[in-house]
PDB file of N, CA and C in Angstrom:
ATOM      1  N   UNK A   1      86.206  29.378-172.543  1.00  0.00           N
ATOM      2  CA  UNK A   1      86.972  28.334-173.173  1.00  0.00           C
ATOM      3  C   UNK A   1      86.831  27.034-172.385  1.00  0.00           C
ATOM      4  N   UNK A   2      86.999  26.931-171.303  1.00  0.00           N
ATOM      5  CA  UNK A   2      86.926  25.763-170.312  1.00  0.00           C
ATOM      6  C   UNK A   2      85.486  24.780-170.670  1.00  0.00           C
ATOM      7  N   UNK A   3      84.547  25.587-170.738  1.00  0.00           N
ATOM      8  CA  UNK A   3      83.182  25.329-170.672  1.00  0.00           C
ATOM      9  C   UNK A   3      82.993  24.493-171.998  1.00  0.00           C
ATOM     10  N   UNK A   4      83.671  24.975-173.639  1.00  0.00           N
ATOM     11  CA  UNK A   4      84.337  24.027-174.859  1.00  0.00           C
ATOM     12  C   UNK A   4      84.895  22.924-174.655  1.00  0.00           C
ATOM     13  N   UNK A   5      85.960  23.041-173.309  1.00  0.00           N
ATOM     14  CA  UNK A   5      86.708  21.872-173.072  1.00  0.00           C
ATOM     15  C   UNK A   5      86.356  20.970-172.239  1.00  0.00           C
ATOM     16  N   UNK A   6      85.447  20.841-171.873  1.00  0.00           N
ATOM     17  CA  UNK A   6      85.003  20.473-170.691  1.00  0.00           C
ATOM     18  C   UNK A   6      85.209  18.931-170.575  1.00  0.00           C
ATOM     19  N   UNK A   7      84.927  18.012-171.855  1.00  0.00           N
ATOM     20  CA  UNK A   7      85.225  16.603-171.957  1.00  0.00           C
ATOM     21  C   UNK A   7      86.518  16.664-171.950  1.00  0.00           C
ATOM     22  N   UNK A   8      87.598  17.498-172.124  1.00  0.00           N
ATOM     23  CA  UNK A   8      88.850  16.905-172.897  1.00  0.00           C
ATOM     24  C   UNK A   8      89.806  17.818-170.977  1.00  0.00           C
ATOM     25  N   UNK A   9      88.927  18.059-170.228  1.00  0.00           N
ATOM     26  CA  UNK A   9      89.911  18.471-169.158  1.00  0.00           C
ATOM     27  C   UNK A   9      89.134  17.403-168.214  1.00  0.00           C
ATOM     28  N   UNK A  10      88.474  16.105-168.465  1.00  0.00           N
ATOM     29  CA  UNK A  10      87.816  15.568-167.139  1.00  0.00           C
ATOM     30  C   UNK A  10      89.076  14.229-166.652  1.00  0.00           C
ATOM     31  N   UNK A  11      89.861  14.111-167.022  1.00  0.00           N
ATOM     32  CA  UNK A  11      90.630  13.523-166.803  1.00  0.00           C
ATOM     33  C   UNK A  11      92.033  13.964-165.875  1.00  0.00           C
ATOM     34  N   UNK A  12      92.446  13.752-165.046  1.00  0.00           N
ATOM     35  CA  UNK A  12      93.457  14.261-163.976  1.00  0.00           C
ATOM     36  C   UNK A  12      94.863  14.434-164.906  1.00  0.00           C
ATOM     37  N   UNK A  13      95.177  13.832-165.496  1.00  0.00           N
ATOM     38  CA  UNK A  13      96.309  14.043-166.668  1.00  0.00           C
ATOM     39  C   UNK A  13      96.416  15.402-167.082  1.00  0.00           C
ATOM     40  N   UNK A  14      95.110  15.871-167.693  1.00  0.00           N
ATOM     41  CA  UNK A  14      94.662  16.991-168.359  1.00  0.00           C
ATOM     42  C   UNK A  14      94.172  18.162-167.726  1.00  0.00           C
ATOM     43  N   UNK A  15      94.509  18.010-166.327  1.00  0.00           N
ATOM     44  CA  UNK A  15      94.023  18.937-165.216  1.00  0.00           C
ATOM     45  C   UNK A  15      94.498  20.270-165.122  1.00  0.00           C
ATOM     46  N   UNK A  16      93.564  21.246-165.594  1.00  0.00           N
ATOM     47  CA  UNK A  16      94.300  22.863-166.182  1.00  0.00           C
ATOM     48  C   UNK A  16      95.395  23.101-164.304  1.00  0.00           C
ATOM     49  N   UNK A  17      96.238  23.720-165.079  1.00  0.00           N
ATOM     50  CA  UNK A  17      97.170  24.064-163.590  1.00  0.00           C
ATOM     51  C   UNK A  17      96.584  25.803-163.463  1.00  0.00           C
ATOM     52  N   UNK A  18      96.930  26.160-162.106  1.00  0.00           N
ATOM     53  CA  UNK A  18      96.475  26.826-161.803  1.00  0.00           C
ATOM     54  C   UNK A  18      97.383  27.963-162.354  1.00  0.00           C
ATOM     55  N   UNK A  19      98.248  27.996-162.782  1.00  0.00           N
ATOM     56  CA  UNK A  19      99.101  29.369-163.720  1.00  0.00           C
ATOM     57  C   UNK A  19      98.667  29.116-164.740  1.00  0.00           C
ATOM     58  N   UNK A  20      97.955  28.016-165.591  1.00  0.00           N
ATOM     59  CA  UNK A  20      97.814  28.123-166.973  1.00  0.00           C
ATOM     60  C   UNK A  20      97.384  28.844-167.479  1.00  0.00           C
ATOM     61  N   UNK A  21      97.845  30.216-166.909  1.00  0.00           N
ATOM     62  CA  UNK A  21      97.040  31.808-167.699  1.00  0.00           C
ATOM     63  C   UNK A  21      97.719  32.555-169.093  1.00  0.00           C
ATOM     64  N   UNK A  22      96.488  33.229-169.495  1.00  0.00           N
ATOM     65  CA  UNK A  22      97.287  34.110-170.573  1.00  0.00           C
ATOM     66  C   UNK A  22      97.683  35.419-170.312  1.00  0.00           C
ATOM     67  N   UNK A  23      98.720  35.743-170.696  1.00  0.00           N
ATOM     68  CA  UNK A  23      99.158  37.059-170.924  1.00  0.00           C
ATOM     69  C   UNK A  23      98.865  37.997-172.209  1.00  0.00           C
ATOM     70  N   UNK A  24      99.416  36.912-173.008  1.00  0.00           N
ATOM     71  CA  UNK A  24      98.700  38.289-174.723  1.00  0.00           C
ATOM     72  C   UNK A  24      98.968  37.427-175.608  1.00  0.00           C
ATOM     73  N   UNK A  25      98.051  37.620-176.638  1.00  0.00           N
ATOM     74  CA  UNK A  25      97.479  37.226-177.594  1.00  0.00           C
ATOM     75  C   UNK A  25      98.093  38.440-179.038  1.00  0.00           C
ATOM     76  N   UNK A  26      98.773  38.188-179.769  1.00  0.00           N
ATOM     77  CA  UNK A  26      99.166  38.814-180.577  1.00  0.00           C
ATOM     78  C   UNK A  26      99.498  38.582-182.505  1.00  0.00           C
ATOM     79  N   UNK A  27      98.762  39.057-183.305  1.00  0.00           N
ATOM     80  CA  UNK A  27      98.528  38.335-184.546  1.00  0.00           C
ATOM     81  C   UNK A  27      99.375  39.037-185.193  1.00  0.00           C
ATOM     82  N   UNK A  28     100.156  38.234-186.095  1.00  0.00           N
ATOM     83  CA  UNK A  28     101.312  38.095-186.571  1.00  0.00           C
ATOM     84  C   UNK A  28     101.050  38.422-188.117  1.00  0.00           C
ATOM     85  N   UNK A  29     102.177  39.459-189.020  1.00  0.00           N
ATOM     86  CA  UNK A  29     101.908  39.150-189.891  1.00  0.00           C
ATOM     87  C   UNK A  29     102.194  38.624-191.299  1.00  0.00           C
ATOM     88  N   UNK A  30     102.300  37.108-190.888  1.00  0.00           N
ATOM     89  CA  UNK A  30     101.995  35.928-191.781  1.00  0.00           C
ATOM     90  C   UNK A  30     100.542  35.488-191.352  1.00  0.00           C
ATOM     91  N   UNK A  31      99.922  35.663-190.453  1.00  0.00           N
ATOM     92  CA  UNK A  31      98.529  35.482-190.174  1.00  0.00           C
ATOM     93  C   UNK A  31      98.514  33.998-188.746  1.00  0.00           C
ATOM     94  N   UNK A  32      99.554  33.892-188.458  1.00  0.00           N
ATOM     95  CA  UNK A  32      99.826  33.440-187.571  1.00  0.00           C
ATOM     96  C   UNK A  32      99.233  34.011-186.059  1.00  0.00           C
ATOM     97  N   UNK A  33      99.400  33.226-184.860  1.00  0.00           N
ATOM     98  CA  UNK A  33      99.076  34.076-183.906  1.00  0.00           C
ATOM     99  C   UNK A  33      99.737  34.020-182.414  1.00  0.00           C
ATOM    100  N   UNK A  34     100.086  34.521-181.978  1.00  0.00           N
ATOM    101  CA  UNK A  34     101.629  34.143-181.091  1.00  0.00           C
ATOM    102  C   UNK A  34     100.840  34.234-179.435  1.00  0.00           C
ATOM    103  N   UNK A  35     100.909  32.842-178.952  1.00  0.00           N
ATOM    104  CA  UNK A  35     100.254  33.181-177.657  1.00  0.00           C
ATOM    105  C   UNK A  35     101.237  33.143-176.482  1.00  0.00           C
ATOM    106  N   UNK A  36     101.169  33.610-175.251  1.00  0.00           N
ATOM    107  CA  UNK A  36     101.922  33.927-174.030  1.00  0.00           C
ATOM    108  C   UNK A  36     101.654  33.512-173.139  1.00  0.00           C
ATOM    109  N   UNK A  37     102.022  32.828-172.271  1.00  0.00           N
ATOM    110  CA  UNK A  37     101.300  32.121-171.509  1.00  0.00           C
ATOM    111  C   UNK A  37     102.308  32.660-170.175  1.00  0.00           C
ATOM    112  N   UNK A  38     101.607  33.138-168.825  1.00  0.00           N
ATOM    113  CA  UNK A  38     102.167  33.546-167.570  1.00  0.00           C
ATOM    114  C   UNK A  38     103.338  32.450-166.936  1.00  0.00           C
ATOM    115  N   UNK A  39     103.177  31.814-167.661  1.00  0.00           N
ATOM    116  CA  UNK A  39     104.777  29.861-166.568  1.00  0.00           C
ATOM    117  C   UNK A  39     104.682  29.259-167.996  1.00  0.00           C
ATOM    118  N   UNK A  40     105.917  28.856-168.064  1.00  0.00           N
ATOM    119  CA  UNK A  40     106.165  27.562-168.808  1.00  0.00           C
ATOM    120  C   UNK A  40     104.900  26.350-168.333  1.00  0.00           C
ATOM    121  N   UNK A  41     105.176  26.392-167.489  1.00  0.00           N
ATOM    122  CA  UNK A  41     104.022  25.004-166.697  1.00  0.00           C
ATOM    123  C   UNK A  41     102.750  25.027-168.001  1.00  0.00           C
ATOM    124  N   UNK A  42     102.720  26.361-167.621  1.00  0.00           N
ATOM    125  CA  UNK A  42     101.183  26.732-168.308  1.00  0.00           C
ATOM    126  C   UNK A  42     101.030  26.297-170.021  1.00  0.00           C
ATOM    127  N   UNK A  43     102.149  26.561-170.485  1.00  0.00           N
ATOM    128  CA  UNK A  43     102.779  26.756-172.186  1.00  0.00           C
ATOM    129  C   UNK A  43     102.745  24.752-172.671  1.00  0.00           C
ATOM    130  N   UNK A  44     103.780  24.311-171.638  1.00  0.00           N
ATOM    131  CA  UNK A  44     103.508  22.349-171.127  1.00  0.00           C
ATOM    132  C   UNK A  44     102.207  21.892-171.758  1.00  0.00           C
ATOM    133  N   UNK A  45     101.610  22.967-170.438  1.00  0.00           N
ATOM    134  CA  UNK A  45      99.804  21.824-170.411  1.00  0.00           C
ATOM    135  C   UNK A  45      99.069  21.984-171.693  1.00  0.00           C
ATOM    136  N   UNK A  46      99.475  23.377-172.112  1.00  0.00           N
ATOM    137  CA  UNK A  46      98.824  23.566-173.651  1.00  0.00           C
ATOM    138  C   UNK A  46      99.084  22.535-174.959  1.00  0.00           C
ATOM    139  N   UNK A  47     100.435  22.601-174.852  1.00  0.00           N
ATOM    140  CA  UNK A  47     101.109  21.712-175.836  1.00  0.00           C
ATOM    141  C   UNK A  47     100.418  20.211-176.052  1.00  0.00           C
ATOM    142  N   UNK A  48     100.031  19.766-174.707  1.00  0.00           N
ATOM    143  CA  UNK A  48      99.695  18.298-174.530  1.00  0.00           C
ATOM    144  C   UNK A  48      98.441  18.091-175.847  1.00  0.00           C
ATOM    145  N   UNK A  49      98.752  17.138-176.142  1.00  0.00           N
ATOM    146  CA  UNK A  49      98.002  16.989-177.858  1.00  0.00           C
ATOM    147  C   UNK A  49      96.043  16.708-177.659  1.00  0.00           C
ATOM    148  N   UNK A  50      95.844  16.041-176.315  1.00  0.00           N
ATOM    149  CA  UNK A  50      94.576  16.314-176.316  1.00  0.00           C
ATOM    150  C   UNK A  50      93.942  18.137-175.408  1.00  0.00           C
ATOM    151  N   UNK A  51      94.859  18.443-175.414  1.00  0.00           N
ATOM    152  CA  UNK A  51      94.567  19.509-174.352  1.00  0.00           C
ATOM    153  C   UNK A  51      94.357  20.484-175.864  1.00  0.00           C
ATOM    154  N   UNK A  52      95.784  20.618-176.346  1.00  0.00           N
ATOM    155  CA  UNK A  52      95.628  21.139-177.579  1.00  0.00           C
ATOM    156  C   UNK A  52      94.433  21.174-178.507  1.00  0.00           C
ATOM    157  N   UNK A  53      94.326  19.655-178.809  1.00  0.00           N
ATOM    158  CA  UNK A  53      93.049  20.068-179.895  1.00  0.00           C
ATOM    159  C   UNK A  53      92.131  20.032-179.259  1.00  0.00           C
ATOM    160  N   UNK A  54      91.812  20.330-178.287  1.00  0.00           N
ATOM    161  CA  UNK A  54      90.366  20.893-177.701  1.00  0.00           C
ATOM    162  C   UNK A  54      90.594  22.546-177.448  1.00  0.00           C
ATOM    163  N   UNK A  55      91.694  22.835-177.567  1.00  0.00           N
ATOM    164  CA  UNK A  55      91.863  24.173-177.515  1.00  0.00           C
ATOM    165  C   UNK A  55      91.565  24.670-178.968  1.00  0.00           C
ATOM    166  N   UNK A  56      91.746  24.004-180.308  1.00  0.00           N
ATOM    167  CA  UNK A  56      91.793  24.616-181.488  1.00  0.00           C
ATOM    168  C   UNK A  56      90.147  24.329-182.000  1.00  0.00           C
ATOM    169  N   UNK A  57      89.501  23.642-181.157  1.00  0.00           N
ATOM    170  CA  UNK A  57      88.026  23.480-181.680  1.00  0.00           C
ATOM    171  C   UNK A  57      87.340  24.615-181.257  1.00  0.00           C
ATOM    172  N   UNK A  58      87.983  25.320-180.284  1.00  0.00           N
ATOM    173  CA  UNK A  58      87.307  26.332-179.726  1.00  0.00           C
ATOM    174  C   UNK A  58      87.230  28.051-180.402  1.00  0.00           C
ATOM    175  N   UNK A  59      88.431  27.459-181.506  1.00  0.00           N
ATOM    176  CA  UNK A  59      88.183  28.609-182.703  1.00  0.00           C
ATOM    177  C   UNK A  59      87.237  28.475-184.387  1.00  0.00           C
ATOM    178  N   UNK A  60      86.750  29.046-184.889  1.00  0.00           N
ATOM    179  CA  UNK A  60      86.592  28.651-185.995  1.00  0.00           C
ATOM    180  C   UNK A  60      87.604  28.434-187.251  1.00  0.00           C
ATOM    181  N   UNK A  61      87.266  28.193-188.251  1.00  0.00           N
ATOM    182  CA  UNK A  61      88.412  28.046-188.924  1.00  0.00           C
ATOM    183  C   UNK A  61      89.603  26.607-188.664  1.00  0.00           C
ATOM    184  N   UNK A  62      90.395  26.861-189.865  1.00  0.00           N
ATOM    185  CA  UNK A  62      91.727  25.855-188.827  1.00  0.00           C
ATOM    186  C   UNK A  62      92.512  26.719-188.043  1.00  0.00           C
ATOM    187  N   UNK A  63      92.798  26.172-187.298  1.00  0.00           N
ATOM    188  CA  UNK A  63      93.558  26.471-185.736  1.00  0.00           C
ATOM    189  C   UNK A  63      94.540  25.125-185.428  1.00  0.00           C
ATOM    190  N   UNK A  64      95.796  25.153-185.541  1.00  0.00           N
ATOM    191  CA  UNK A  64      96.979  24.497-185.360  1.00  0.00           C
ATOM    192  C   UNK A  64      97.536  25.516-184.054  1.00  0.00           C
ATOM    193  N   UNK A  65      98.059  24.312-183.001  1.00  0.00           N
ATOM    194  CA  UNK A  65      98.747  25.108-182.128  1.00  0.00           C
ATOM    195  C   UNK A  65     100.530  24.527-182.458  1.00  0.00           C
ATOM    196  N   UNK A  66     101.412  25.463-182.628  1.00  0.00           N
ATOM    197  CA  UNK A  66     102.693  24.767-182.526  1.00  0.00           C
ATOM    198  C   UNK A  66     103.654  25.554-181.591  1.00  0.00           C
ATOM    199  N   UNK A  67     104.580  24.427-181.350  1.00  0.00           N
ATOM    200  CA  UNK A  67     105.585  25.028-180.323  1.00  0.00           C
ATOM    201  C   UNK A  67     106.610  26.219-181.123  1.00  0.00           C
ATOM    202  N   UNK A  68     106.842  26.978-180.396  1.00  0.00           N
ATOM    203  CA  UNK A  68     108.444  27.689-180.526  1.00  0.00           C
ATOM    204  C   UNK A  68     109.460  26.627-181.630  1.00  0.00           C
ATOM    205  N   UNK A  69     109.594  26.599-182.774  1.00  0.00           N
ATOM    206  CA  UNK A  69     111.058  25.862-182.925  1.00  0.00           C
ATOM    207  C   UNK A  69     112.110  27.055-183.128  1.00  0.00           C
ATOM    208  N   UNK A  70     113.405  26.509-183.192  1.00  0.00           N
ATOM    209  CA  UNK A  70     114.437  27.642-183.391  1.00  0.00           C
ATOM    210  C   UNK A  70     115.069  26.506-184.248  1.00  0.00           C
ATOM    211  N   UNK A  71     115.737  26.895-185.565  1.00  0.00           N
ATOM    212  CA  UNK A  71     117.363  26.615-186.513  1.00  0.00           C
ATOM    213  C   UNK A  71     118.272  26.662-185.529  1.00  0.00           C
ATOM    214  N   UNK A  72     118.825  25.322-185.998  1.00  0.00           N
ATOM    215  CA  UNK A  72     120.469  25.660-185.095  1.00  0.00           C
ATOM    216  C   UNK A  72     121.092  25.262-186.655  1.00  0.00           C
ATOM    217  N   UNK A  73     122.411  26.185-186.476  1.00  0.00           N
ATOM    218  CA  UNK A  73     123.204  25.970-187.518  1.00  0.00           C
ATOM    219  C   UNK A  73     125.160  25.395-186.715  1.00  0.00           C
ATOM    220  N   UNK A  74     125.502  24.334-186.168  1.00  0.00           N
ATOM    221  CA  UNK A  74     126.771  24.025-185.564  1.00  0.00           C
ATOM    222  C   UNK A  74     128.005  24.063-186.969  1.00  0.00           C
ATOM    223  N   UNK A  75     128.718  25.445-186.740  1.00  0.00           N
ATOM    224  CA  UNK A  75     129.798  25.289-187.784  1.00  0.00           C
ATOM    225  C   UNK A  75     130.968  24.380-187.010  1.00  0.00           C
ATOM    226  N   UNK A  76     131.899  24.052-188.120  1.00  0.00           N
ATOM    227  CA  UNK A  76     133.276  23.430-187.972  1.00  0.00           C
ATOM    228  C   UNK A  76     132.772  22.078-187.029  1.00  0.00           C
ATOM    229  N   UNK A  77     131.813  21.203-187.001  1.00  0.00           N
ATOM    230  CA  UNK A  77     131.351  19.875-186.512  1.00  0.00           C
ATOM    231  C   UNK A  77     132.066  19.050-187.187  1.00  0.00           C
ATOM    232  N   UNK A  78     133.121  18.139-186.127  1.00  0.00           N
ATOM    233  CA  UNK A  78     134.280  17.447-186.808  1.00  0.00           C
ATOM    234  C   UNK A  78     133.784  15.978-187.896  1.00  0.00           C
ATOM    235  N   UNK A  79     133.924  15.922-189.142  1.00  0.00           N
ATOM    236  CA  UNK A  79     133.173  14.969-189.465  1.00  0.00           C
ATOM    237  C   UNK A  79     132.882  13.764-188.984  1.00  0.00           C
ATOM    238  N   UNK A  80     134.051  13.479-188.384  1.00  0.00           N
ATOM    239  CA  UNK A  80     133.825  12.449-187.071  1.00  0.00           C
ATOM    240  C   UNK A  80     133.217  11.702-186.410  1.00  0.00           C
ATOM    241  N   UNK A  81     132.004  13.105-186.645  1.00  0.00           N
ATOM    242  CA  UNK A  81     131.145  12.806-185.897  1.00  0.00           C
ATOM    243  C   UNK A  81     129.788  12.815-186.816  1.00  0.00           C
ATOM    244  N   UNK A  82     129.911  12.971-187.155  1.00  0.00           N
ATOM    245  CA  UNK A  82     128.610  12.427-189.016  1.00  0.00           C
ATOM    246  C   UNK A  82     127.980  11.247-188.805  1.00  0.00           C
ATOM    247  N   UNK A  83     128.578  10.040-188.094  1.00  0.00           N
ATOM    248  CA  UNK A  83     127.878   8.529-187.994  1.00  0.00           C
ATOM    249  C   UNK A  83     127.009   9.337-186.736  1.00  0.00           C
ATOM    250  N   UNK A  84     127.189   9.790-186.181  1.00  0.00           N
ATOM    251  CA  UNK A  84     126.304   9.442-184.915  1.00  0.00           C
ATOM    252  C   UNK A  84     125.276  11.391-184.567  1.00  0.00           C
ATOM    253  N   UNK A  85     125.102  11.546-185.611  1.00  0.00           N
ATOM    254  CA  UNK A  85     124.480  13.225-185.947  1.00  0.00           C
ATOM    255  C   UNK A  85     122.322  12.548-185.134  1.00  0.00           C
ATOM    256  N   UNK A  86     122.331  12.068-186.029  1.00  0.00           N
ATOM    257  CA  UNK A  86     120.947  11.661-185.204  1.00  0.00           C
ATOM    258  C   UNK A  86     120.933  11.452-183.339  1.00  0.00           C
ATOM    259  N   UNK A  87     122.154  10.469-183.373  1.00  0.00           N
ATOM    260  CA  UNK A  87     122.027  10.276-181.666  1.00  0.00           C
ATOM    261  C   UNK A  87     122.582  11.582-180.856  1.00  0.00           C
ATOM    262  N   UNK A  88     122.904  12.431-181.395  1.00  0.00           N
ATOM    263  CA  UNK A  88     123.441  14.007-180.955  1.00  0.00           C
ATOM    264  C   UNK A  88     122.100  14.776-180.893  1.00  0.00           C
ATOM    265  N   UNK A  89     121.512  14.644-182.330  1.00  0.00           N
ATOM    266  CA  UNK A  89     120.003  15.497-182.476  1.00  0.00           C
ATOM    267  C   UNK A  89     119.070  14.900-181.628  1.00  0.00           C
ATOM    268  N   UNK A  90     119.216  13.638-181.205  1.00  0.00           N
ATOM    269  CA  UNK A  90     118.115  13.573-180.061  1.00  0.00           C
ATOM    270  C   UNK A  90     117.904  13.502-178.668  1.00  0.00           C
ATOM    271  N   UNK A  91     119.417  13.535-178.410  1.00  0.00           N
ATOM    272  CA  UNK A  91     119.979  13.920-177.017  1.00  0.00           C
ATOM    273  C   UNK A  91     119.638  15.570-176.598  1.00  0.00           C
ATOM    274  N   UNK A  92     119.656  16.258-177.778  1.00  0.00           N
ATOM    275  CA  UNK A  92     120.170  17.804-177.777  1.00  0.00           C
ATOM    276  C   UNK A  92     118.161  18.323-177.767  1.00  0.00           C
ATOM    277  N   UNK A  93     117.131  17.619-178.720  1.00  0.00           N
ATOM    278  CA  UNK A  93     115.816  17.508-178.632  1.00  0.00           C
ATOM    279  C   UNK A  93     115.491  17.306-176.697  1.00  0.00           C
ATOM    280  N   UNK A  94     115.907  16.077-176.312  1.00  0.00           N
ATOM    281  CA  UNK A  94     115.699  15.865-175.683  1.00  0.00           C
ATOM    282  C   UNK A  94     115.770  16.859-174.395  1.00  0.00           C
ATOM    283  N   UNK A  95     116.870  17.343-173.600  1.00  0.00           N
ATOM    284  CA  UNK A  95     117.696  17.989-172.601  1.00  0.00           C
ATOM    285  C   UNK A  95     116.932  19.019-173.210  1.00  0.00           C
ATOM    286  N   UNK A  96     116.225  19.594-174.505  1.00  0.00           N
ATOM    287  CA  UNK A  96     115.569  20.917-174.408  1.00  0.00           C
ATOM    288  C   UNK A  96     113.866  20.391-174.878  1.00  0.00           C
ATOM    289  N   UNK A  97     113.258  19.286-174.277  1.00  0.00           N
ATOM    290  CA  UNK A  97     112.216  19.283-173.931  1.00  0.00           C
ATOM    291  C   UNK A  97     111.180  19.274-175.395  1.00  0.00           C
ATOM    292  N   UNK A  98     111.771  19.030-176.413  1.00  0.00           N
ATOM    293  CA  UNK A  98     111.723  19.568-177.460  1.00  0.00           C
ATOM    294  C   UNK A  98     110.890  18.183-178.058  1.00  0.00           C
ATOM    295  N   UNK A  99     110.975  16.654-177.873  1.00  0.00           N
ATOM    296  CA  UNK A  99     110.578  15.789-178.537  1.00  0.00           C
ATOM    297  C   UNK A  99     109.737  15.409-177.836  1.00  0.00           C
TER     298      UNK A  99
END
């Protein structure tokens, strides 16, 4: 894989870390494919959007990499607080690394 990436890791930004290992590779079935990565660190460097699509050229086909999302559902949220729901959702994005 490295040897694919080779233009898109010559830059120090993009510098594979040394945990950026895999653990397992597991295909899902919606046809999806769920990867594992040994550190968060490692899961980070993947995500990064040029790191990424040099990772998805290295398959045939389309190949989209996406993060983990999770639904949150907050019951009984005092309406109160309705004007300011965006500046909550991006505080709450934020503190979980998410945007």
């Amino acid at each position: 894989m490295d040897s694919y990436m080779a233009d898109d890791l010559q830059e120090d930004a993009n510098k594979k870390p040394d945990d950026a290992k895999f653990v397992a590779v597991r295909i899902l079935k919606n046809g999806g494919v769920l990867i594992q990565m040994v550190t968060e660190n490692g899961a980070e460097w993947l995500k990064q959007k040029k790191i990424s699509k040099g990772f998805e050229r290295c398959f045939p086909g389309m190949v989209t990499i996406k993060g983990k999302t999770y639904q949150v559902v907050v019951q009984f949220l005092p309406t109160r607080l309705q004007h300011c729901l965006k500046e909550i959702t991006a505080h709450i994005e934020e503190k979980n690394k998410m945007s």
